[in-house]
Protein backbone atom coordinates (compact mmCIF):
# COMPACT_ATOMS: atom_id res chain seq x y z
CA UNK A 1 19.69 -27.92 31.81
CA UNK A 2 22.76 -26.73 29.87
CA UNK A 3 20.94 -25.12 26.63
CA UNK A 4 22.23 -26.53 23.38
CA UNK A 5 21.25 -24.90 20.10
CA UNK A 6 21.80 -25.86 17.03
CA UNK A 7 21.67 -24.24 12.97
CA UNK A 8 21.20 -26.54 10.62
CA UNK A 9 21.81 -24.97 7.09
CA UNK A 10 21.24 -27.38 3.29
CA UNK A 11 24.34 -26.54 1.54
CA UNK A 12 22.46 -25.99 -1.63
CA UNK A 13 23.07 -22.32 -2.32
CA UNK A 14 24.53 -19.57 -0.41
CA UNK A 15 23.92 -18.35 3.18
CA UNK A 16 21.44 -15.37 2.94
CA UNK A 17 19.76 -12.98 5.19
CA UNK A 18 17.45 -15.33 6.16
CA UNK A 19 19.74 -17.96 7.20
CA UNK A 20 22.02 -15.49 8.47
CA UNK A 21 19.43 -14.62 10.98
CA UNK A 22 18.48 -17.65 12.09
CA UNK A 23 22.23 -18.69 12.63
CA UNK A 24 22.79 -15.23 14.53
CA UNK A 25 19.79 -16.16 17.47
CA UNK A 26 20.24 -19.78 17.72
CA UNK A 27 24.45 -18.63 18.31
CA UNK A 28 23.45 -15.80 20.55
CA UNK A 29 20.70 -17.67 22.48
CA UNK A 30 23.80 -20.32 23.56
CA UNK A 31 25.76 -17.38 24.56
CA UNK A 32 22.79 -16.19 26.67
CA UNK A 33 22.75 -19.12 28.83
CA UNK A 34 26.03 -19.89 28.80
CA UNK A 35 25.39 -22.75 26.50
CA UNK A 36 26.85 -24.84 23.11
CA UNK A 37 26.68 -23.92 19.64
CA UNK A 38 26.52 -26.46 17.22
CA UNK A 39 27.40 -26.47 13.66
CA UNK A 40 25.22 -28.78 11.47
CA UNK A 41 25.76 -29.54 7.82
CA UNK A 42 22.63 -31.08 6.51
CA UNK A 43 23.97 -32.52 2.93
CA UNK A 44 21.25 -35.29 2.59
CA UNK A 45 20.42 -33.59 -0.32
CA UNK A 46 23.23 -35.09 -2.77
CA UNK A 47 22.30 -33.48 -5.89
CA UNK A 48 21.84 -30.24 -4.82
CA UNK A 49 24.35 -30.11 -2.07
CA UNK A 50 27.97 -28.77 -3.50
CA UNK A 51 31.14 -27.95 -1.32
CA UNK A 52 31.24 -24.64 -2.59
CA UNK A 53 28.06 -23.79 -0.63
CA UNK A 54 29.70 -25.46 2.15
CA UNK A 55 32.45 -23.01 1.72
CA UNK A 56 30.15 -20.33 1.23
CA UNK A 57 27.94 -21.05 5.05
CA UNK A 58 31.60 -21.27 6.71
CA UNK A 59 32.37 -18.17 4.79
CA UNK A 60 29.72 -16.56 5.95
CA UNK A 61 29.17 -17.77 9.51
CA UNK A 62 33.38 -16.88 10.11
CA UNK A 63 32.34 -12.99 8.34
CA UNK A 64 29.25 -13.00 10.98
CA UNK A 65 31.55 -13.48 14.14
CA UNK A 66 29.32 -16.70 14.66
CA UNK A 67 31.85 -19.19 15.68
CA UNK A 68 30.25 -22.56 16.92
CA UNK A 69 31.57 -24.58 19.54
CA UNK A 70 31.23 -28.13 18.31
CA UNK A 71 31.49 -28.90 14.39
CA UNK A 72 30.95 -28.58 11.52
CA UNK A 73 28.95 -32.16 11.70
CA UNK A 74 28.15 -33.43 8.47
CA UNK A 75 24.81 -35.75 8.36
CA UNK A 76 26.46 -37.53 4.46
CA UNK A 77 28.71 -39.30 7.30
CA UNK A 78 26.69 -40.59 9.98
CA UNK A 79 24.44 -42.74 7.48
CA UNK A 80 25.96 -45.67 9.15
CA UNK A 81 24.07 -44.45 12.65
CA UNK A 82 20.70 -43.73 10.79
CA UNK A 83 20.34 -47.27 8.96
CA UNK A 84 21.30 -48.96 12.50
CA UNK A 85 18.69 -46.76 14.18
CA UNK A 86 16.17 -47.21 11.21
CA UNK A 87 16.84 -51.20 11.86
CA UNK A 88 16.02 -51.18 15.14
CA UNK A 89 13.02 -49.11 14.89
CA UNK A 90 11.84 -52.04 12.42
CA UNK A 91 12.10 -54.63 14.36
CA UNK A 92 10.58 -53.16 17.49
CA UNK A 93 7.50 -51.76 15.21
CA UNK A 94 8.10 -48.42 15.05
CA UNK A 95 8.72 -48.60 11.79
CA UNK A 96 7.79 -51.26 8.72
CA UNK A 97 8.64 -51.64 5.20
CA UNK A 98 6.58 -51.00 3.06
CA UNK A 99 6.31 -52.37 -0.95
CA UNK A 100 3.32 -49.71 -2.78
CA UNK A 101 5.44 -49.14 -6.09
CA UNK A 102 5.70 -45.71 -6.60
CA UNK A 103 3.11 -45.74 -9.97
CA UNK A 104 0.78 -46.77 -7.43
CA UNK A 105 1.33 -44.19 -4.92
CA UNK A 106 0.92 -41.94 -7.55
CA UNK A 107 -2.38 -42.93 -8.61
CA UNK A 108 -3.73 -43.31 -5.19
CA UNK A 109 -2.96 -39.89 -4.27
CA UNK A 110 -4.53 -38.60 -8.22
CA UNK A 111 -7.84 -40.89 -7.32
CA UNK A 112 -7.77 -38.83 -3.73
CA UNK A 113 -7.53 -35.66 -5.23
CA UNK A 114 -10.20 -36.50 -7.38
CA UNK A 115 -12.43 -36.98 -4.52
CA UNK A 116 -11.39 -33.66 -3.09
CA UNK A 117 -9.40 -35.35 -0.23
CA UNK A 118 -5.99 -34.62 1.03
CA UNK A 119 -3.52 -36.93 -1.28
CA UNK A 120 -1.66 -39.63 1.57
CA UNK A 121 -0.56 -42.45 1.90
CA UNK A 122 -3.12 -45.57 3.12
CA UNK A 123 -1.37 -47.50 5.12
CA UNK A 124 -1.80 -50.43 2.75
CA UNK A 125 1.27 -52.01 4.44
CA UNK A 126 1.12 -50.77 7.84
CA UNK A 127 1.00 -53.77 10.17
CA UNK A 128 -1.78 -53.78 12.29
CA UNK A 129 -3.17 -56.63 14.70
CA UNK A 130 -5.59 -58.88 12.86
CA UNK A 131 -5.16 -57.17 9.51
CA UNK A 132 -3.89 -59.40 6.52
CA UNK A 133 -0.61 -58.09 4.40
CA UNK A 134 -0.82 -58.14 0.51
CA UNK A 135 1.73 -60.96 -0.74
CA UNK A 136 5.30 -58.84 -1.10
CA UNK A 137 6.18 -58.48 -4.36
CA UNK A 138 9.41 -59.93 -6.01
CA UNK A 139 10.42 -56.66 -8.02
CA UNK A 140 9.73 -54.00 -5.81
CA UNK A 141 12.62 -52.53 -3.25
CA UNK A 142 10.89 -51.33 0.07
CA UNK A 143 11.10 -48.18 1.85
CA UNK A 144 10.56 -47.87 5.03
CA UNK A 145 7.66 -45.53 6.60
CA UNK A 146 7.46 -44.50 10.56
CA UNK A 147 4.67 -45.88 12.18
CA UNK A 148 3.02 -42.89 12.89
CA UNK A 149 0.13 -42.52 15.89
CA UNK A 150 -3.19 -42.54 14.46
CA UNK A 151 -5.21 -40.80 17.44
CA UNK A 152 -4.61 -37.84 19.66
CA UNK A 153 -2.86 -34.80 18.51
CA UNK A 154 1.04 -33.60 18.31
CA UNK A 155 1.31 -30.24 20.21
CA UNK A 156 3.82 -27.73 21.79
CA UNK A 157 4.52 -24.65 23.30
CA UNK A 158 6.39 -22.84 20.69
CA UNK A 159 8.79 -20.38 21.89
CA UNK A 160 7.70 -17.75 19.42
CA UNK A 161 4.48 -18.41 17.82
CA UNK A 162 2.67 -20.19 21.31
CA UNK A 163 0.64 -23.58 21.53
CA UNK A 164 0.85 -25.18 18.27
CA UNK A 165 -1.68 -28.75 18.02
CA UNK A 166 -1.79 -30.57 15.17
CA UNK A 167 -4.08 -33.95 14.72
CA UNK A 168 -2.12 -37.14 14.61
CA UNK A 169 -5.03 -38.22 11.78
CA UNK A 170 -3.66 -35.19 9.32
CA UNK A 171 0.29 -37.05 9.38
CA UNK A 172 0.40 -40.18 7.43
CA UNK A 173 3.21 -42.77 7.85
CA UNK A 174 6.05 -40.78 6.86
CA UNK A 175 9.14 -42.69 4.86
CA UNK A 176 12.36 -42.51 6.82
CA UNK A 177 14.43 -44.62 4.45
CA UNK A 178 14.05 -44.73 0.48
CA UNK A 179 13.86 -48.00 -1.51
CA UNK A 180 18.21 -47.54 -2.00
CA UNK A 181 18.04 -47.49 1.94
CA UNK A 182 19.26 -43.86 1.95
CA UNK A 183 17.58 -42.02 4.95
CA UNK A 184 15.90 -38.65 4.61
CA UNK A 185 15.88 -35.46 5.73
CA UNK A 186 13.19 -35.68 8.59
CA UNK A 187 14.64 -38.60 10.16
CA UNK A 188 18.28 -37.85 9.99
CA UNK A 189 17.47 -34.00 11.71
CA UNK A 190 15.53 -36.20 14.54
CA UNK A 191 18.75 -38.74 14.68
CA UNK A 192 21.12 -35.47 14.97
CA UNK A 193 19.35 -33.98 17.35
CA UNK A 194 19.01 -36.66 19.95
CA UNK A 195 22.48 -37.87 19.10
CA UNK A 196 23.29 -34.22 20.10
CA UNK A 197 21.43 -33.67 23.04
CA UNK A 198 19.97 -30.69 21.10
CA UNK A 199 17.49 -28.43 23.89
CA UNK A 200 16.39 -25.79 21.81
CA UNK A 201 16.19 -25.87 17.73
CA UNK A 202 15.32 -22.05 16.37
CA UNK A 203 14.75 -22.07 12.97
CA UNK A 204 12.53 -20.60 10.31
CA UNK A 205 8.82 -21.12 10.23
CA UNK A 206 9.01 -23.09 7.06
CA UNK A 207 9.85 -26.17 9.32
CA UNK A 208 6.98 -26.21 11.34
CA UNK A 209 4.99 -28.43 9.10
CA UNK A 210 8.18 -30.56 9.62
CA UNK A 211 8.00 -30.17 13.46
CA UNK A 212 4.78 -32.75 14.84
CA UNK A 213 6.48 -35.79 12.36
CA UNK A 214 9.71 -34.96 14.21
CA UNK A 215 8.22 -34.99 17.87
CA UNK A 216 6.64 -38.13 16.91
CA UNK A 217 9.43 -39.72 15.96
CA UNK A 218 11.45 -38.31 18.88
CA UNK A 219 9.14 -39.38 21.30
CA UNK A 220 9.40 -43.13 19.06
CA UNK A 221 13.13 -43.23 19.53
CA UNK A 222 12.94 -42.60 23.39
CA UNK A 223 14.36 -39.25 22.90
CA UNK A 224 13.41 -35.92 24.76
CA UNK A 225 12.05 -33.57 22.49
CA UNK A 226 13.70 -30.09 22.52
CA UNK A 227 12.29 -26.70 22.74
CA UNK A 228 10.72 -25.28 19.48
CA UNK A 229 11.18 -21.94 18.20
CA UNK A 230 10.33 -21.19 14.96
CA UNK A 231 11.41 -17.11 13.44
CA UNK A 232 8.39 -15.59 10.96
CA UNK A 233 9.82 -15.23 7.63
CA UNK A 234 11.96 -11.73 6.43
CA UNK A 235 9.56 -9.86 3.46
CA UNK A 236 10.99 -7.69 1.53
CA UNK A 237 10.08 -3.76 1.68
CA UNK A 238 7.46 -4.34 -0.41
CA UNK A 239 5.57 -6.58 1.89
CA UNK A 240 6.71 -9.72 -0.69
CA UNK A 241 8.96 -12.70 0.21
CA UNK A 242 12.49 -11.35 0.41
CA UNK A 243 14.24 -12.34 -2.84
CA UNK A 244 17.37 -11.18 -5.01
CA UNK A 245 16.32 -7.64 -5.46
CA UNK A 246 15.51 -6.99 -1.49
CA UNK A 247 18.67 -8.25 -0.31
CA UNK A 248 18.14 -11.93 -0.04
CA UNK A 249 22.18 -12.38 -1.26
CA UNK A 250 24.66 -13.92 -0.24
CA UNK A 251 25.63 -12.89 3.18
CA UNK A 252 29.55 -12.05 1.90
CA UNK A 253 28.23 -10.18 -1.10
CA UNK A 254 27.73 -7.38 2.18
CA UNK A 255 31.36 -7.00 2.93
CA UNK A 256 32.16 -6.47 -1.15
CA UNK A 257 29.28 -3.90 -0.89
CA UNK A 258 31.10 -1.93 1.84
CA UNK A 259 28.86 -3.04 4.97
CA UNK A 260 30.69 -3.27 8.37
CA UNK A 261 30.23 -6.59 10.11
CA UNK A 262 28.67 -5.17 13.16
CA UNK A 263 26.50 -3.25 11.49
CA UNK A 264 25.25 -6.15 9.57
CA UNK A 265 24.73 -8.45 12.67
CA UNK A 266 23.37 -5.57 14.42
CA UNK A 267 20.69 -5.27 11.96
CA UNK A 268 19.67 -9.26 11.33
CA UNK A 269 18.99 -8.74 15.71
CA UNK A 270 16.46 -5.79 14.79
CA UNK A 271 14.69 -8.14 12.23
CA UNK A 272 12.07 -9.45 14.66
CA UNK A 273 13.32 -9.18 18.12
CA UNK A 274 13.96 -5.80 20.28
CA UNK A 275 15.16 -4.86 23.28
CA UNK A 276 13.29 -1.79 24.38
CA UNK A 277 13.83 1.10 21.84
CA UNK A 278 17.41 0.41 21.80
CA UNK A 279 18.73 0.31 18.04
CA UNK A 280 22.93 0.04 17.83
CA UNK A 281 24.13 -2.20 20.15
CA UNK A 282 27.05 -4.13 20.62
CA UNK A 283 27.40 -8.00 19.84
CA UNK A 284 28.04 -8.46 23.90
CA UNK A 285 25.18 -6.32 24.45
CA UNK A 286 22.69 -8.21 22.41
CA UNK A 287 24.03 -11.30 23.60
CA UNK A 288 23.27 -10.20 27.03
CA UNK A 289 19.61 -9.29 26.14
CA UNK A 290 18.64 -11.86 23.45
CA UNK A 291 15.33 -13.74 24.73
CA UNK A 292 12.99 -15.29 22.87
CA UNK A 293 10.14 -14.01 24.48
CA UNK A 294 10.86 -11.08 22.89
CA UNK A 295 11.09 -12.52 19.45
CA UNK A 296 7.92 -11.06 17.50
CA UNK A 297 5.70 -14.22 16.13
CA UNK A 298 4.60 -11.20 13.05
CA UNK A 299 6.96 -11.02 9.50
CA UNK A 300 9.94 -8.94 10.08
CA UNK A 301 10.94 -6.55 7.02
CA UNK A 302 13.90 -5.82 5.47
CA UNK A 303 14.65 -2.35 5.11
CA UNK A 304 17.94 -1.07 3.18
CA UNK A 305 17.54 2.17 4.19
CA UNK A 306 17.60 1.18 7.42
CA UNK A 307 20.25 -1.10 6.98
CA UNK A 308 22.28 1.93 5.55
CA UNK A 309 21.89 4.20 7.96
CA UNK A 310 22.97 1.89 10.67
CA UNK A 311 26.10 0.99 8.81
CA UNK A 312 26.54 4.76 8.88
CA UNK A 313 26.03 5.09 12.40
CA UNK A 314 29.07 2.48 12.52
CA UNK A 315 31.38 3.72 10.03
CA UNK A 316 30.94 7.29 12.12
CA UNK A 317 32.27 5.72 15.51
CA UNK A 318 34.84 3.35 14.24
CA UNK A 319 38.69 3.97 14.90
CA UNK A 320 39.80 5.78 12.17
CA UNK A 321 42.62 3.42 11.79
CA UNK A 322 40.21 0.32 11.43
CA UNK A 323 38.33 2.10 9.26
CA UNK A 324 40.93 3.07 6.82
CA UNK A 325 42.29 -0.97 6.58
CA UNK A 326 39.13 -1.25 5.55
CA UNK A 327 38.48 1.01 2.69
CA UNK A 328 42.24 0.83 1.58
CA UNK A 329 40.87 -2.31 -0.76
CA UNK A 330 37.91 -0.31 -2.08
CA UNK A 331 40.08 2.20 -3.21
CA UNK A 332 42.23 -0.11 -5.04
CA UNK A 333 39.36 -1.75 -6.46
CA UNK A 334 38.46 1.57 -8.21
CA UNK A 335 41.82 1.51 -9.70
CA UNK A 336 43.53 4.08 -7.62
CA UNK A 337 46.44 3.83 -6.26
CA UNK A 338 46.79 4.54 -2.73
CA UNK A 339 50.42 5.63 -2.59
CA UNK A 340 49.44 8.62 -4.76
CA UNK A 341 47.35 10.24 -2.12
CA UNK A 342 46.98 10.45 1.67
CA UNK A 343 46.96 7.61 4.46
CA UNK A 344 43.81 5.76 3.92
CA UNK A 345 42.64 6.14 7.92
CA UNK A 346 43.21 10.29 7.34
CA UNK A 347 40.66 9.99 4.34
CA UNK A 348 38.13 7.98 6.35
CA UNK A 349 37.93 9.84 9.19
CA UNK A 350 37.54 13.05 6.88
CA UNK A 351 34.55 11.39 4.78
CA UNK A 352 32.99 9.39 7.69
CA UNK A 353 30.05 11.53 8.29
CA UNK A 354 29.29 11.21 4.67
CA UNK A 355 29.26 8.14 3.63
CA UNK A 356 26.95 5.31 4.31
CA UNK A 357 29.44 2.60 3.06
CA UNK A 358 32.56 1.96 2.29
CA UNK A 359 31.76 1.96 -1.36
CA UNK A 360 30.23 5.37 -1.12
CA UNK A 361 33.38 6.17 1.05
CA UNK A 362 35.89 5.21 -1.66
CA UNK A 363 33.76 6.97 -4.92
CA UNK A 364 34.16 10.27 -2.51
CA UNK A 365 37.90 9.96 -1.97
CA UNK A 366 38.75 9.69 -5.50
CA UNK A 367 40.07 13.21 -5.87
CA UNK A 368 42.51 12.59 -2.88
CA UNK A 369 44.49 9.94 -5.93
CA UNK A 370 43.90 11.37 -8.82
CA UNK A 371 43.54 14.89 -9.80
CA UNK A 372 39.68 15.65 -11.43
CA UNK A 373 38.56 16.78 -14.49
CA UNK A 374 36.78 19.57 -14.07
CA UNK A 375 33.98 20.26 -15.60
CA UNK A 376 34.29 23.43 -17.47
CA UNK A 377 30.60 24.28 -17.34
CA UNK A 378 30.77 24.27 -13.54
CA UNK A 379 34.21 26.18 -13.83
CA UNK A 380 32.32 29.01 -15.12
CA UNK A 381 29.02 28.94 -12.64
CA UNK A 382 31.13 28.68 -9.36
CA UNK A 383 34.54 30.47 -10.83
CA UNK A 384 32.96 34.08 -11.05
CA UNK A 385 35.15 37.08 -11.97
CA UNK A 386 35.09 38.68 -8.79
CA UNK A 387 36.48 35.32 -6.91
CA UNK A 388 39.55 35.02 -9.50
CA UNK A 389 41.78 37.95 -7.79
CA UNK A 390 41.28 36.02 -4.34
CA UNK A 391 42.04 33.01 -5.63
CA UNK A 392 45.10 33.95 -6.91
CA UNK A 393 45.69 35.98 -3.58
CA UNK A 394 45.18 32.55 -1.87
CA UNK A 395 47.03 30.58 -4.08
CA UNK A 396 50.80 32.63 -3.21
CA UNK A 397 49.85 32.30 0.84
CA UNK A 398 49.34 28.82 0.46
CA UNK A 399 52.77 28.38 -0.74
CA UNK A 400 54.18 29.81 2.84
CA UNK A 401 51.39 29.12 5.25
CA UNK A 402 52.00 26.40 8.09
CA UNK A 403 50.13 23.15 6.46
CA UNK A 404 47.63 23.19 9.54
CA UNK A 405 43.93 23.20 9.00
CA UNK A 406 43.64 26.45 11.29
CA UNK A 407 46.10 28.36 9.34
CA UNK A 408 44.84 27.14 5.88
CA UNK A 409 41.08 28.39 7.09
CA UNK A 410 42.81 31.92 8.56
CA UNK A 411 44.79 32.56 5.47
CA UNK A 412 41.02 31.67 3.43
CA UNK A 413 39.19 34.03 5.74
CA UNK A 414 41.75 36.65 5.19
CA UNK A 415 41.83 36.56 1.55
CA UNK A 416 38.29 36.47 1.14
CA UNK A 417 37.63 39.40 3.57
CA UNK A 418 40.43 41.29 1.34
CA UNK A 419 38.48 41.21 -1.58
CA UNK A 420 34.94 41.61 -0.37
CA UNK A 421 33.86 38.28 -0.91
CA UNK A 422 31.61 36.16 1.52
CA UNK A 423 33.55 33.14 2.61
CA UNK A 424 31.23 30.81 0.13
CA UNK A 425 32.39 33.06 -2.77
CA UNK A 426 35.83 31.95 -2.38
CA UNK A 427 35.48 28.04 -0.85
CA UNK A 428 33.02 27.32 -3.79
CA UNK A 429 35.34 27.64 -6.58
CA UNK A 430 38.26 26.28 -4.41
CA UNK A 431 36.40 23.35 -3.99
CA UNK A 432 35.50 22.69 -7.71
CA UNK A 433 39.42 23.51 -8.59
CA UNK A 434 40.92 20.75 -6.14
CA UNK A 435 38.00 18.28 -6.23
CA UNK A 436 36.08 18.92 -9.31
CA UNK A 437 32.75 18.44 -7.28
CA UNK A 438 30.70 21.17 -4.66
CA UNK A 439 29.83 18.62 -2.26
CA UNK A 440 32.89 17.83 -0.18
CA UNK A 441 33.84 18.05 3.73
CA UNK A 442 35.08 21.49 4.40
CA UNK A 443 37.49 23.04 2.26
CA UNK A 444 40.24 23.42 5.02
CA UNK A 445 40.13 19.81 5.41
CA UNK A 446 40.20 18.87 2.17
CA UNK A 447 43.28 21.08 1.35
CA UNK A 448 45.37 19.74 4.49
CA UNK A 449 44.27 15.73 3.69
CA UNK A 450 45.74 16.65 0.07
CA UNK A 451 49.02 18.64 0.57
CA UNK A 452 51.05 21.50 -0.57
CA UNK A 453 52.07 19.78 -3.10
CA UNK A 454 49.04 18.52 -4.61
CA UNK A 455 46.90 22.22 -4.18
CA UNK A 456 49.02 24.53 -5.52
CA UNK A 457 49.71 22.15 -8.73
CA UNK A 458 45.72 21.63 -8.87
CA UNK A 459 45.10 25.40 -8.72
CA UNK A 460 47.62 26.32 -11.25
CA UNK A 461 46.89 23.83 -13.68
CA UNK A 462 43.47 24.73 -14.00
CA UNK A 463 43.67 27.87 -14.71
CA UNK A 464 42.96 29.58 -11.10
CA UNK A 465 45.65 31.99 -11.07
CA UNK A 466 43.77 34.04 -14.44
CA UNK A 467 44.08 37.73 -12.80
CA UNK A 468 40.83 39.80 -13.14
């Protein structure tokens, strides 16, 4: 069997974490076996369904790496396939019309409720042998309900959560077509997927109250009914249903935040599937070890935290080079400008092991484009009286020393030795004068990354060459 997966996303909104995971196992499941990813638009839904959120899933499946093999397939243009199939199932029983207005549906289901039963439909007009029909009514446009099995069960072996039975008696006749003879959604996804040959459909456990109508109407069509697999819902860290405030955003709203793309994919694998203890891995790697028998059946939870400190992990073994493309926009976007300071790859490697994203990354390299203001409070607690003669000492050398981090770190170890000062004595204040902050990578680094140039006007202008 060549496997076949599918993800089927609604166009109604963006693509979010959820989604985003789903997409990311059914894609990596096809690469597993060597298989077909499909691309499914599912844009029944006309009045919800906009192309920007169109835009936005291809958006986000292109930022994910998740390219599928055959699509995007649009289910708004195969109604012409549905209706035929819908026709046919009518006329070999399958299927019937049926003429219940829906004022009458509505009561039946109030006077059920009353009674304490489940609210369905009767099956007023479902032909049976030896049963009379009401007389059809002259006003009333059908729609058309599947002819649904009234004994035995519906069950399968879900890949993820196990057997799953349901009773045939708890489905009633479902409609497939609506009195304008538009199809819906359950019918069309059965349509797709045996039009598609579709073996395995992973998607969230929201469908699975969805899944014994659709084997039933599989197995009505002829069809063979694919492999199930259904992902436990993301919570967020508070044990709630992931919403706005955990992370359930817009998958792109990640790469404006300053997430890497690996990291981000390497985290929606760790939400509800593993692969020993083994937490960064490579795309090829987990495409090489995704399973779904090791797909947990439990809620996953998102974790930002966690989520940061893998993007960390990232940003610390990227090429510097890569890395700097990267956070060259981020800097703009704070209104620097990047010809006014070093190459953007020098300042990301230097600020790697410090920042979790590429956000954080470009808030810590603002002194490299734009001189601080200091604040003259902290002047005065790291600038003490005893460091001023040093600094000045250091200041002079500067002007002659070979621009090398190993020389720039002698000539501070010799100055500081010179005047009896311990070496944070002297880097402290140095690093408030050229950065206006006391928590930067070390001072050498910092004073190579920014120049000559740039140190000796930032030490004189603020005042560091005051002589005890």
């Amino acid at each position: 069997m060549t496997v076949r997966s599918r993800f089927a996303p609604s166009p109604t909104g963006y693509l979010h974490i959820g989604g985003a995971r789903t997409a990311l196992f059914a894609w990596a499941f096809a690469r597993r076996h060597g298989g077909t990813f499909i691309l499914r638009i599912e844009d029944t839904d006309v009045e919800r369904s906009t192309p920007e959120a169109v835009q936005a899933i291809l958006d986000g499946m292109q930022w994910l790496g998740l390219a599928h093999d055959e699509g995007p397939f649009y289910q708004m243009r195969g109604m012409d396939r549905y209706k035929a199939v819908i026709a046919k199932m009518v006329e070999k029983g399958t299927a019937y019309h049926c003429y219940m207005p829906p004022a009458e549906l509505d009561a039946l289901r109030e006077a059920q409720r009353a009674r304490g039963e489940k609210p369905r439909y009767d099956g007023t007009w479902r032909p049976e042998p030896g049963s009379a029909m009401p007389p059809i009514p002259a006003d009333v446009k059908p729609v058309v309900r599947f002819r649904n099995p009234l004994d035995g069960v519906v069950a399968w072996d879900d890949a993820v959560k196990g057997r799953i039975e349901i009773a045939n008696a708890e489905l009633d006749d479902l409609i497939i077509a609506r009195s304008d003879g538009t199809p819906t959604y359950n019918f069309c996804v059965c349509v797709d997927d045996w039009d598609m040959k579709i073996t395995h459909v992973i998607r969230g456990d929201d469908h699975v109250n969805n899944t014994p109508r659709q084997i039933n109407i599989l197995k009505a069509l002829g069809a063979d009914v694919p492999v199930y697999a259904h992902l436990s819902m993301i919570l967020g860290e508070d044990g709630q249903k992931l919403s706005k405030r955990h992370g359930a955003v817009s998958v792109m709203e990640y790469p404006a935040n300053g997430y890497l793309r690996d990291a981000v994919v390497n985290y929606l694998a760790r939400l509800g599937w593993s692969h020993g203890n083994d937490e960064v891995f490579s795309m090829a790697q987990f495409c090489e070890w995704f399973d779904l028998d090791h797909v947990t059946p439990s809620a996953a939870q998102f974790n930002t935290e966690k989520l940061n400190w893998l993007n960390h992990e990232y940003i610390k073994k990227m090429d510097a080079g890569d890395l700097g493309a990267l956070l060259a926009p981020f800097i703009a976007r704070a209104g620097l400008d990047l010809a006014a300071g070093p190459d953007a790859a020098r300042v990301a490697d230097l600020l790697r092991e410090r920042a979790r994203t590429l956000v954080e990354m470009a808030a810590q390299a603002h002194y490299f484009y734009a001189r601080p203001a200091v604040d003259p409070l902290l002047l005065d607690q790291h600038l003490a009286d005893v460091a001023k003669p040093a600094v000045t000492a250091l200041t002079a050398k500067l002007a002659s020393v070979a621009w090398v981090k190993p020389e720039i770190a002698a000539a501070i170890k010799v100055e500081a030795a010179a005047f009896g000062l311990k070496m944070p004595q002297l880097m402290m204040p140095l690093r408030v004068l050229l950065t206006g902050q006391t928590q930067t990578p070390g001072v050498d680094a910092v004073i190579e990354l920014l120049g000559r140039e740039e140190v000796l006007a930032r030490l004189t202008a603020l005042g560091a060459l005051n002589s005890a």
